[in-house]
Protein backbone atom coordinates (compact mmCIF):
# COMPACT_ATOMS: atom_id res chain seq x y z
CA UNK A 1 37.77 8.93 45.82
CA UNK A 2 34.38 7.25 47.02
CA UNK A 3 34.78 3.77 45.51
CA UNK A 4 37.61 2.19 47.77
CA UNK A 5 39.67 -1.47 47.74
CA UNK A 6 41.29 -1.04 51.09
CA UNK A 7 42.15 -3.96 52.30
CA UNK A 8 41.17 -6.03 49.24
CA UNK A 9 43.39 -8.43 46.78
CA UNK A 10 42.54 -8.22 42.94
CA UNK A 11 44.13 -10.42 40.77
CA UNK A 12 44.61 -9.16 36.60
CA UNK A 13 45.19 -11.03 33.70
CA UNK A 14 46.97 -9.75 30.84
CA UNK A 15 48.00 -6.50 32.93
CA UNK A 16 51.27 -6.16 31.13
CA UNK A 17 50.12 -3.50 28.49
CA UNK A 18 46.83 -1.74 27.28
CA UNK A 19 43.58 -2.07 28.96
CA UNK A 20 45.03 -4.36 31.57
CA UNK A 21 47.70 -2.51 32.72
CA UNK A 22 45.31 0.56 33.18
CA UNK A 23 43.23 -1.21 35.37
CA UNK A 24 45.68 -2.78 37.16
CA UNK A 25 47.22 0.68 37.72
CA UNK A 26 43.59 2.38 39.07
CA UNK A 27 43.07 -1.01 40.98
CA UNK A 28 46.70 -0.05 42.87
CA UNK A 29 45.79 3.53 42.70
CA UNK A 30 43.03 2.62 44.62
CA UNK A 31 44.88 0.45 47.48
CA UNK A 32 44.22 -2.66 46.25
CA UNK A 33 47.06 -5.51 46.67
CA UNK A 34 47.56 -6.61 42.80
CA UNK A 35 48.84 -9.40 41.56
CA UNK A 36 49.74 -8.19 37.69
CA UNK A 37 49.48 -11.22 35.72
CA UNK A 38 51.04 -11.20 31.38
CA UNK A 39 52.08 -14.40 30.14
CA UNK A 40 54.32 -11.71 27.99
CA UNK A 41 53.38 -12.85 24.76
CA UNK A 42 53.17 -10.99 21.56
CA UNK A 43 49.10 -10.42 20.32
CA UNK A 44 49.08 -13.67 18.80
CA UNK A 45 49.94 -15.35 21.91
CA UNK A 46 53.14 -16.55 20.85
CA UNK A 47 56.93 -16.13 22.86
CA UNK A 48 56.17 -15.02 26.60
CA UNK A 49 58.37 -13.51 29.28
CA UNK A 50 57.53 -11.34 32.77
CA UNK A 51 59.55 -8.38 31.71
CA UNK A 52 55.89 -6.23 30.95
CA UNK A 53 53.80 -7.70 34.36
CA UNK A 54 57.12 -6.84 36.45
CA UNK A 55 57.36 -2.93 34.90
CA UNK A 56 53.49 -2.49 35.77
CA UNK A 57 53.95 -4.22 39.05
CA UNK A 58 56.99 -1.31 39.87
CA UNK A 59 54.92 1.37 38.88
CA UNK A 60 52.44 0.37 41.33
CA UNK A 61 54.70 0.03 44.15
CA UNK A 62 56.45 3.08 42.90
CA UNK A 63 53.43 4.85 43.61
CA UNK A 64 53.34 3.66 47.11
CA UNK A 65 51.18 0.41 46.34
CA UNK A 66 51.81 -3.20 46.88
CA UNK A 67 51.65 -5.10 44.11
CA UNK A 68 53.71 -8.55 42.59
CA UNK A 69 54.00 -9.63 39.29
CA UNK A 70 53.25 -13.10 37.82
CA UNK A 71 53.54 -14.80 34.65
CA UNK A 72 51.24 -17.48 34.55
CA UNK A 73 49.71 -18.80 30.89
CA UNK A 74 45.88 -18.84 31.96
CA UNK A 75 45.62 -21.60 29.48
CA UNK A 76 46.98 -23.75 32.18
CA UNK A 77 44.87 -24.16 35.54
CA UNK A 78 47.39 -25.29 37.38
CA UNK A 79 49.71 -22.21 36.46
CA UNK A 80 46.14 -20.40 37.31
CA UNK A 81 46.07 -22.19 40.84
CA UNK A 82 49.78 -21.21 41.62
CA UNK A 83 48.85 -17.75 40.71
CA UNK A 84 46.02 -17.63 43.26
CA UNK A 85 48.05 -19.98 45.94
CA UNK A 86 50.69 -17.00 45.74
CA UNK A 87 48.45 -14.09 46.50
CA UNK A 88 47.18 -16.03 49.30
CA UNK A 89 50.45 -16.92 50.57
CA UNK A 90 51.07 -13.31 50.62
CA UNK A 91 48.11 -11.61 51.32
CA UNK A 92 45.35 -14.10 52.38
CA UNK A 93 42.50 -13.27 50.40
CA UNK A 94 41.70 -12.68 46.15
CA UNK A 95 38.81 -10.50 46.37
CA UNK A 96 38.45 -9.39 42.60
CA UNK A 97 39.44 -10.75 39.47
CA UNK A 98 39.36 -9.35 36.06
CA UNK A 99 40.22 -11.47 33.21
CA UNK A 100 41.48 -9.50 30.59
CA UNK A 101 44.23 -11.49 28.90
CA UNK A 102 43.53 -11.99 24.92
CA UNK A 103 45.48 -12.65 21.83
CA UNK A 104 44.05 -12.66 18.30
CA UNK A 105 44.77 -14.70 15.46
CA UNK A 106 42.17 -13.50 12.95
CA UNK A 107 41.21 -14.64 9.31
CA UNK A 108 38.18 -15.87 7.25
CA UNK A 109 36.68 -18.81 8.74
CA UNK A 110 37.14 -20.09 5.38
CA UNK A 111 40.57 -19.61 5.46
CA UNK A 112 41.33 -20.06 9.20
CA UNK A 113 43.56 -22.88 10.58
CA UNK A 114 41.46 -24.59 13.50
CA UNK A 115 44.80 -24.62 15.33
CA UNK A 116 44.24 -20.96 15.90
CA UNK A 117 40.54 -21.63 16.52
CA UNK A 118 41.50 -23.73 19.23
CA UNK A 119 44.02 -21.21 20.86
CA UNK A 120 41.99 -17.92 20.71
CA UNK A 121 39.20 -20.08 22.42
CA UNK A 122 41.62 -21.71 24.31
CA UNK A 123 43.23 -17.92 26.17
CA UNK A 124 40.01 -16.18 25.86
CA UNK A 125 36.95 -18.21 27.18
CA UNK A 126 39.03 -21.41 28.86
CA UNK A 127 41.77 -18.78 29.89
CA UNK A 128 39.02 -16.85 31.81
CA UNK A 129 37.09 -20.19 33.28
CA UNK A 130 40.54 -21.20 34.63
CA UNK A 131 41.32 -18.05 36.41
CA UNK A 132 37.21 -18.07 37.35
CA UNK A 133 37.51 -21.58 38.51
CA UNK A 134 40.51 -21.03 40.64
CA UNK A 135 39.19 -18.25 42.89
CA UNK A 136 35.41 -19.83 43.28
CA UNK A 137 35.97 -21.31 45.85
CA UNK A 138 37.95 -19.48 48.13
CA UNK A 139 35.58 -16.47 47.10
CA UNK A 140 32.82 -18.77 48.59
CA UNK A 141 34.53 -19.22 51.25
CA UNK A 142 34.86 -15.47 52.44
CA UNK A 143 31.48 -14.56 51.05
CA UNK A 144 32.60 -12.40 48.75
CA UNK A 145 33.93 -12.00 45.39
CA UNK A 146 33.84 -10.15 42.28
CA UNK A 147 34.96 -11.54 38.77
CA UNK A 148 35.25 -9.31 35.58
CA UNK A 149 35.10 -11.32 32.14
CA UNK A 150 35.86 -9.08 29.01
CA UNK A 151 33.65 -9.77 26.05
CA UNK A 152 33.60 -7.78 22.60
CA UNK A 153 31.15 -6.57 20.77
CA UNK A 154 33.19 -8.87 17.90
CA UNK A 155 30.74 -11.92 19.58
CA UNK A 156 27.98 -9.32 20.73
CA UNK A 157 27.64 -8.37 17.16
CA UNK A 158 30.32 -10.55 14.82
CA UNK A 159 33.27 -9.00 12.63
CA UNK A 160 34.42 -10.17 9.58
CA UNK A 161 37.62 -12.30 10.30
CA UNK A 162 36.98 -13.31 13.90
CA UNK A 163 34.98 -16.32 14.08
CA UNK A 164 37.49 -17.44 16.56
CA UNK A 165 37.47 -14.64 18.70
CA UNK A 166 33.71 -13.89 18.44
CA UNK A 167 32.59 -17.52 19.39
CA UNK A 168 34.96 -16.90 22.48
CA UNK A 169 33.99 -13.83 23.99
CA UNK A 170 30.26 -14.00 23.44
CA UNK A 171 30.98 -17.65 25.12
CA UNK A 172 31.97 -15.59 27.97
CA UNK A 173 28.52 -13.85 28.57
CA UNK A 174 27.15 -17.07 28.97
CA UNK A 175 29.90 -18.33 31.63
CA UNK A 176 28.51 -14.82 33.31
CA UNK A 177 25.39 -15.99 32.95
CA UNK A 178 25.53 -18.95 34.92
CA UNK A 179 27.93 -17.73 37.53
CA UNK A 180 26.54 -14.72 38.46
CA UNK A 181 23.25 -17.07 39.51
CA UNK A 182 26.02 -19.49 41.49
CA UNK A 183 27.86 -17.05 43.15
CA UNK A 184 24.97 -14.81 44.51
CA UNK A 185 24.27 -16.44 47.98
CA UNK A 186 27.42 -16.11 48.26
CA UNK A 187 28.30 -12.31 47.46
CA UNK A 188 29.95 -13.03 44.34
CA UNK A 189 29.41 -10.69 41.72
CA UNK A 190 29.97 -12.04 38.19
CA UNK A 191 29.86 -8.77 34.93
CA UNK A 192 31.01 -8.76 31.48
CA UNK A 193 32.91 -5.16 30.12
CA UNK A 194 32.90 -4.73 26.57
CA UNK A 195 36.18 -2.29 25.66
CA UNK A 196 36.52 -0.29 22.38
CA UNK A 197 40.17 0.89 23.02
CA UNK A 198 43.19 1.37 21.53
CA UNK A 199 45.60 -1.31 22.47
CA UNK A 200 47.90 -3.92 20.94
CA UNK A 201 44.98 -5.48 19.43
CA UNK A 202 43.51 -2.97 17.47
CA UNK A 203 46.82 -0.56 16.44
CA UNK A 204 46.78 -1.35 13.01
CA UNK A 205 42.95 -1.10 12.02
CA UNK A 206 42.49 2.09 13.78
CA UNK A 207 43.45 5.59 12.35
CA UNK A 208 45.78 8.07 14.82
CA UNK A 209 42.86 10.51 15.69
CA UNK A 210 40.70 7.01 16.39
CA UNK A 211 43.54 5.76 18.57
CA UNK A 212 43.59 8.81 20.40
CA UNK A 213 40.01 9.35 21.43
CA UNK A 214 40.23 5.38 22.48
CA UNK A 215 42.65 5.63 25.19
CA UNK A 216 42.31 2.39 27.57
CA UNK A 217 41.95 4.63 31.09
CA UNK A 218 38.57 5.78 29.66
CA UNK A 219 37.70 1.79 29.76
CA UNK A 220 38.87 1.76 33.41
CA UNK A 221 36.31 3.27 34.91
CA UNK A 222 34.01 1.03 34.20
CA UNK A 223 35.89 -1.84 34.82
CA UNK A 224 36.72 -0.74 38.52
CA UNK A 225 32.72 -0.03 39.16
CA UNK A 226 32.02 -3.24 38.20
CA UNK A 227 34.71 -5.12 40.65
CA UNK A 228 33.76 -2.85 43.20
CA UNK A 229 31.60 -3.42 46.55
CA UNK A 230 28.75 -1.67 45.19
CA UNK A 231 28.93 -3.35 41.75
CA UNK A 232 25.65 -4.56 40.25
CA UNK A 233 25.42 -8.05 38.97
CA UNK A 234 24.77 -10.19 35.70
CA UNK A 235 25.86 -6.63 33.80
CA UNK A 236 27.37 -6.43 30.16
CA UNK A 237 28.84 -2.71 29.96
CA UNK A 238 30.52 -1.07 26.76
CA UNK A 239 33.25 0.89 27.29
CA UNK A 240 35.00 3.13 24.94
CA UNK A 241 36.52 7.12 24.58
CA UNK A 242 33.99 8.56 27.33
CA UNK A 243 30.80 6.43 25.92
CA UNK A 244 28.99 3.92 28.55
CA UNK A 245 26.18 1.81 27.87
CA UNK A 246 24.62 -1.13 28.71
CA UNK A 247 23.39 -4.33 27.04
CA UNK A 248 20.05 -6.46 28.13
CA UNK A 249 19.21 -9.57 26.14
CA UNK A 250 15.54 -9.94 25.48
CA UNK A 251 13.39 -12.59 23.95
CA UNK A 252 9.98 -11.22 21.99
CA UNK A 253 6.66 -11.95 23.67
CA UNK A 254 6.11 -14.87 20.75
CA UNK A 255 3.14 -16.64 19.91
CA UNK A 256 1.65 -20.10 20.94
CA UNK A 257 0.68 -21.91 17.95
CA UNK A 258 -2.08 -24.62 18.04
CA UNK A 259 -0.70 -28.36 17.26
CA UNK A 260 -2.22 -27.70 13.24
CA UNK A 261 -0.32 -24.98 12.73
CA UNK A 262 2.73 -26.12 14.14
CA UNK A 263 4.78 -27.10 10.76
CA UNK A 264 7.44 -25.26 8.78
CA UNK A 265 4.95 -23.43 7.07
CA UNK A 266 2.95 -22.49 10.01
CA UNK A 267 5.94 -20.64 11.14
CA UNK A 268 6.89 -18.82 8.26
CA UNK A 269 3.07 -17.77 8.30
CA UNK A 270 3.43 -16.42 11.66
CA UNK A 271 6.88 -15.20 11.77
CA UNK A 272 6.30 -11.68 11.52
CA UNK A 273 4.20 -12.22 14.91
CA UNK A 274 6.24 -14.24 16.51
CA UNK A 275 9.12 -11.92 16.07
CA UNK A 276 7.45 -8.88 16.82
CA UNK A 277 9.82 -7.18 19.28
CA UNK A 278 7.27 -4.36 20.91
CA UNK A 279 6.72 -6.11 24.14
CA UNK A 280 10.09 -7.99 24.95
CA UNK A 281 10.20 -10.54 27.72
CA UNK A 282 13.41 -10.37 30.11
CA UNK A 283 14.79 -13.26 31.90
CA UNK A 284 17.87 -13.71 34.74
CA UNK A 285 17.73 -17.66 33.96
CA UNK A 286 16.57 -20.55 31.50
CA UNK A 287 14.54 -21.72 33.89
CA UNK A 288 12.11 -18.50 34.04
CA UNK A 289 11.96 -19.09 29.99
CA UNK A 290 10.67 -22.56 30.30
CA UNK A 291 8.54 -21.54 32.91
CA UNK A 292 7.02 -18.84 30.13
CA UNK A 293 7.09 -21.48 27.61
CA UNK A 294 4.80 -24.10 30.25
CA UNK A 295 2.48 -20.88 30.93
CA UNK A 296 1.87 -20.09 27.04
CA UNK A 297 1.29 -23.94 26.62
CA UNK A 298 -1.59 -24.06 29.22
């Protein structure tokens, strides 16, 4: 077993079931302290109790781990700041984090409720900035870190039903985006896994041979490479019944159009060009596309 967390802390959000609780339990496996973190809600977020973070948190210590359960709502950064100020207590350090906790609340936009807008948003992308926001620093502080969000290919790609959802975990790429470029001076390694599993959240739109071939410890192993030492960084990964791939975003070379042309029309003249994707242009920030956008200008 070459990839190791001896010696380090990891912290898991919705570890009480599913994907979460199988990397929780590799994470242990592994000898890494976890804190096993479910609010205990059902999949729409609603009710809550430890009962499921305390039952993963045994089999971990069962197993000859250390582990602790805790039932903090990640919607709340202080209940995210007492989760973190307990592991440290206890074990000093939070070396990885992998924010996994979801619900889903899905309809038509048409049809949804912006109350439940608000909430999937709310667990999903704030949930995840909370938790990200509450180990920064000390992270910075020991020069090293490595956060996990969990995006879907539901904002990657869109799915009928789950504006909410979608808008949330393609939101997450883009906290990725910017904290993997923060946190690198620092050793703090910032990737995005995107699951296909069977779990709570997809039980009833899967069929039985679908939900077996989409066990969650499949997922795992990518999740653990990408909180480990030798993880990579700024990464989206898909995950899903033995199938691994990743995702690069790309912008097309374009064209530079001279100030006449530059109207309405002159673009739908042009767009065929100016979307040509043959020779895509990849950027690690904003700034290198402005810079490409200045150079094209000269």
């Amino acid at each position: 077993m070459s990839i190791s967390f001896e010696g380090q802390v990891a912290i898991v959000t919705g570890a009480g079931n599913g994907l979460g609780r199988s990397h929780a339990l590799e994470l242990g496996k592994r000898g890494a302290k976890v804190v096993v973190n479910d609010f205990g809600g059902a999949r729409d977020g609603t009710g809550g109790e430890t009962g499921p973070a305390e039952k993963v948190a045994r089999e971990i210590t069962d197993a000859g781990g250390e582990a602790i359960a805790n039932g903090a709502n990640v919607t709340s950064f202080d209940d995210c700041e007492a989760m973190v100020s307990d592991a440290l207590s206890r074990w000093g350090r939070v070396d990885v984090l992998v924010n996994n906790a979801g619900i889903l609340r899905d309809k038509s936009f048409g049809k949804m409720d912006m109350g439940d807008w608000n909430t999937v948003v709310d667990v999903h992308l704030n949930g995840s900035a909370n938790c990200s926001k509450a180990v920064w620093n000390q992270m910075k502080e020991q020069n090293y870190g490595r956060i996990l969000m969990t995006t879907s290919t539901s904002g990657i790609y869109g799915n009928f039903g789950q504006a909410n959802y979608g808008a949330a975990k393609l939101g997450l790429v883009g906290l990725m985006n910017t904290l993997c470029i923060e946190g690198a001076k620092n050793d703090i390694r910032v990737n995005c896994l995107s699951p296909t599993a069977a779990t709570r959240m997809t039980e009833d739109i899967l069929t039985p041979d679908m939900l077996a071939r989409l066990d969650p410890k499949w997922v795992t192993p990518a999740a653990v490479f990408l909180v480990s030492r030798g993880a990579p960084n700024h990464t989206v990964m898909f995950a899903g019944a033995g199938s691994y791939t990743t995702m690069q975003i790309s912008e097309s070379a374009g064209l530079h159009l001279p100030e006449e042309q530059r109207t309405a029309d002159g673009i739908a003249a042009s767009f065929e060009k100016i979307s040509d994707m043959s020779k895509p242009d990849v950027f690690n920030s904003g700034t290198e596309h402005v810079i490409k956008v200045v150079e094209m200008a000269k």
